[in-house]
Protein backbone atom coordinates (compact mmCIF):
# COMPACT_ATOMS: atom_id res chain seq x y z
CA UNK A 1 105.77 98.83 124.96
CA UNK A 2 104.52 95.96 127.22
CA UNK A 3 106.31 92.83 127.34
CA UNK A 4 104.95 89.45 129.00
CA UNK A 5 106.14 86.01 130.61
CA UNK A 6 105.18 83.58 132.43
CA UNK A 7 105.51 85.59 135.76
CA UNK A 8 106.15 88.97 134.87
CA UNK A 9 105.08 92.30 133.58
CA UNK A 10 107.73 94.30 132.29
CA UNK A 11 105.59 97.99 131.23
CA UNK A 12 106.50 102.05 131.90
CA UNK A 13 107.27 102.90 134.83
CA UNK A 14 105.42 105.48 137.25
CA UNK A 15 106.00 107.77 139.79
CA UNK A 16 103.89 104.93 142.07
CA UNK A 17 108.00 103.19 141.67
CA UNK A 18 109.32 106.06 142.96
CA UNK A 19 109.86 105.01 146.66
CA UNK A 20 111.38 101.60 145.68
CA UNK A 21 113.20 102.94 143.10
CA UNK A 22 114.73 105.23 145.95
CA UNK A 23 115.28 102.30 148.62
CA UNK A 24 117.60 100.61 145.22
CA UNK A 25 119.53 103.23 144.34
CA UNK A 26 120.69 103.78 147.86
CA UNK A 27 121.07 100.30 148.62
CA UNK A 28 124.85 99.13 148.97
CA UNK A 29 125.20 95.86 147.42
CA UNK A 30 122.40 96.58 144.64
CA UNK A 31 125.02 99.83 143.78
CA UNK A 32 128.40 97.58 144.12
CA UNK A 33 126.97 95.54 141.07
CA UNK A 34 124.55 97.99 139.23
CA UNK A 35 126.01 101.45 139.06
CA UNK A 36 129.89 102.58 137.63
CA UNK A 37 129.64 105.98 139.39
CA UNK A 38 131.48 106.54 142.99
CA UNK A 39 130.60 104.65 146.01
CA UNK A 40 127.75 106.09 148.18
CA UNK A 41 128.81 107.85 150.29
CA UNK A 42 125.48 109.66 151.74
CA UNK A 43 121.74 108.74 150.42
CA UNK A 44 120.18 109.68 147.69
CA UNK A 45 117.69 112.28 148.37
CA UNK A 46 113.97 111.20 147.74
CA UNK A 47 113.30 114.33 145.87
CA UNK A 48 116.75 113.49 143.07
CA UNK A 49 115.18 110.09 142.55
CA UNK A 50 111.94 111.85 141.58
CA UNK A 51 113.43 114.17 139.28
CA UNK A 52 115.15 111.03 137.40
CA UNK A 53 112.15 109.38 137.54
CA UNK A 54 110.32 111.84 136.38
CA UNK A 55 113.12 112.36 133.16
CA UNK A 56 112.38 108.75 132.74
CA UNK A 57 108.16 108.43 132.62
CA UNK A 58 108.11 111.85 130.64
CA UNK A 59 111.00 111.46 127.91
CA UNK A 60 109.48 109.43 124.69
CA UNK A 61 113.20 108.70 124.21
CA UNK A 62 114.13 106.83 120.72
CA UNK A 63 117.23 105.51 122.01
CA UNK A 64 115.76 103.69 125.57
CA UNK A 65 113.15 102.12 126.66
CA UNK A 66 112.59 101.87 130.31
CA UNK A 67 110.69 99.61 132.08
CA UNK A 68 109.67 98.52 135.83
CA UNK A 69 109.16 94.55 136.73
CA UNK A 70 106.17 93.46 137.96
CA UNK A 71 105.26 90.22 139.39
CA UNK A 72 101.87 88.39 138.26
CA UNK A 73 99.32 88.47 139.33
CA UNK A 74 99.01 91.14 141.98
CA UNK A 75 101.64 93.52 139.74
CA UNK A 76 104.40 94.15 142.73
CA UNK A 77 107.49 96.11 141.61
CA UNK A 78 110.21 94.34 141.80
CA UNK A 79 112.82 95.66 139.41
CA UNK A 80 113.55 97.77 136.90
CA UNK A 81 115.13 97.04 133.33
CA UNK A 82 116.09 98.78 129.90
CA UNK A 83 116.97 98.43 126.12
CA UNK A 84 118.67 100.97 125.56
CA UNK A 85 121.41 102.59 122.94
CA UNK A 86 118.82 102.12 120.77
CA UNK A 87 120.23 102.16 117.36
CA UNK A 88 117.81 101.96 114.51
CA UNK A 89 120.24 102.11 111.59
CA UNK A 90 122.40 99.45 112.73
CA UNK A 91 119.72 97.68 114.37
CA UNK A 92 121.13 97.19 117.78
CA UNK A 93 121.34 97.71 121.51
CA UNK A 94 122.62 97.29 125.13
CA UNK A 95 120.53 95.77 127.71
CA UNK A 96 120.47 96.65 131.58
CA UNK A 97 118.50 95.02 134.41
CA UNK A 98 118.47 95.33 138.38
CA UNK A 99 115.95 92.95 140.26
CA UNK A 100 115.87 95.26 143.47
CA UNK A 101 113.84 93.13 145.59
CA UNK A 102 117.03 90.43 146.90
CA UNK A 103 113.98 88.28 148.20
CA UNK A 104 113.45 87.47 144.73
CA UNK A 105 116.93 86.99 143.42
CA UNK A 106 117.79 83.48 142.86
CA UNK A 107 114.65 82.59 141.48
CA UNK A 108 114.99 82.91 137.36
CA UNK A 109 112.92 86.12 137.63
CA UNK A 110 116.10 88.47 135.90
CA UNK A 111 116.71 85.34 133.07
CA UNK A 112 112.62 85.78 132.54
CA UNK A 113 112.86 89.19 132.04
CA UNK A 114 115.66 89.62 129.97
CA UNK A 115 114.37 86.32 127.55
CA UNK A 116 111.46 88.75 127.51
CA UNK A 117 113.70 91.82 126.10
CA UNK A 118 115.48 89.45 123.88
CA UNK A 119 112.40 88.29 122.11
CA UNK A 120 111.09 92.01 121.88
CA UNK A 121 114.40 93.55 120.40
CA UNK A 122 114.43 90.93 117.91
CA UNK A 123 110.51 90.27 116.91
CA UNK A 124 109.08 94.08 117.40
CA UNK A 125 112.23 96.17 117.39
CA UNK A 126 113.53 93.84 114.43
CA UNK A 127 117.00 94.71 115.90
CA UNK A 128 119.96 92.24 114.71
CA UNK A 129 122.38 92.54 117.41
CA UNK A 130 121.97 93.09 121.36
CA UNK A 131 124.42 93.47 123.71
CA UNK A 132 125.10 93.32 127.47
CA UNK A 133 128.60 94.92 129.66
CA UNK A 134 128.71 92.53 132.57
CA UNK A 135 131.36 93.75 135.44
CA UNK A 136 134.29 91.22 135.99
CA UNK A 137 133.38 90.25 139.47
CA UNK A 138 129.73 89.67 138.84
CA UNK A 139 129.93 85.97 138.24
CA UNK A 140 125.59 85.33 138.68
CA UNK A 141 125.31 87.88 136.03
CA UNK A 142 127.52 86.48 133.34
CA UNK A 143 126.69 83.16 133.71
CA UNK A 144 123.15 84.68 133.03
CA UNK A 145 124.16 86.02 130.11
CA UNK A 146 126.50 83.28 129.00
CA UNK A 147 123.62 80.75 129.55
CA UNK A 148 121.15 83.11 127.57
CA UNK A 149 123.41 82.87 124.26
CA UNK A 150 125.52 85.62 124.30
CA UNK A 151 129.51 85.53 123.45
CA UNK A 152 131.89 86.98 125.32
CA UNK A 153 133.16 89.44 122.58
CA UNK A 154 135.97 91.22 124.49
CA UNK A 155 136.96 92.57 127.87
CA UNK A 156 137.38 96.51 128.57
CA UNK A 157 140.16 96.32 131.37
CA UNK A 158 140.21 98.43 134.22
CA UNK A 159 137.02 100.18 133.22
CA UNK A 160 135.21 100.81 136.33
CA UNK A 161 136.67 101.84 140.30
CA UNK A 162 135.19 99.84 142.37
CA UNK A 163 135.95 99.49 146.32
CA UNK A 164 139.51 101.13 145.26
CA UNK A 165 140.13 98.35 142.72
CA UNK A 166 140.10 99.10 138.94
CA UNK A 167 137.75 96.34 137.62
CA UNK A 168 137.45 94.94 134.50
CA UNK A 169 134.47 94.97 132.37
CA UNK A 170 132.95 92.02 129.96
CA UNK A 171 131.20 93.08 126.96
CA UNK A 172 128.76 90.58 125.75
CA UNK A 173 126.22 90.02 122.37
CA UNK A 174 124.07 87.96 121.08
CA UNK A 175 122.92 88.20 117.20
CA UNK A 176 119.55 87.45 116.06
CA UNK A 177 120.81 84.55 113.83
CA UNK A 178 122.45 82.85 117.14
CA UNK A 179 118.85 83.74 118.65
CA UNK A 180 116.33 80.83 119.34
CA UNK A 181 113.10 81.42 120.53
């Protein structure tokens, strides 16, 4: 699957992502608000984040569909993003998305690309219900959300450690007949 916007290509990733995708994953801050396993503590070796890339570009997984984000028109890598919990029979799924590259946060590149998602779930996946889990503290991200049409449908509290402080997760949806295009 390929999706398009105005300013971005969201398509497969490949193991050209690999060193970026490396850089991310040990990167502090982008952890703090991307990740619920424990702090880092030591870097990610180059050769683990090939391995899960590799799971990733070589799985046809039914349940996820992974995707790097690529600026137009010169394609640079700039994120990666996901439907995932793919669940044909009830016709939904979560959504996930890390813009790695902080020069571009702040710039409506993440809202893009998940408008982008939410048009494919709903017109080619023909899904009826997505839904996002937001962390507490991550007020740019649920305003993101929020402003995108999803409802605040409930709060897991105390879900993830973060920092030595039990934070609370927000689950969010949307539903295709709340959708507008």
């Amino acid at each position: 699957m390929l999706i398009e916007t105005p300013r971005l290509v969201l398509k497969p990733h490949t193991m050209n992502n690999v060193e970026l995708m490396n850089k991310w994953w040990n990167d502090a801050e982008i952890h703090y608000y991307d990740d619920d396993g424990p702090e880092l503590t030591e870097p990610e070796p180059m050769e683990r984040t090939k391995r899960r890339l590799e799971r990733i570009t070589q799985c046809a997984d039914e349940e996820a569909i992974h995707f790097g984000i690529h600026l137009k028109p010169d394609e640079e890598f700039i994120g990666h993003c996901m439907i995932a919990s793919i669940d044909s029979h009830n016709k939904s799924c979560q959504l996930g998305i890390t813009l790695g590259e902080k020069a571009q946060w702040g710039r409506g590149l993440a809202r893009e690309a998940i408008t982008g998602m939410i048009r494919a779930c709903f017109k080619e996946l023909e899904l009826n219900r997505i839904g996002a889990e937001v962390y507490a503290f991550n007020a740019r991200s649920l305003r993101l959300f929020i402003g995108l049409g999803f409802k605040q449908e409930g709060t897991t509290r105390q879900a993830v450690l973060k920092r030595g402080r039990f934070e609370d997760q927000i689950m969010l949806g949307l539903l295709r007949s709340e959708w507008t295009e």
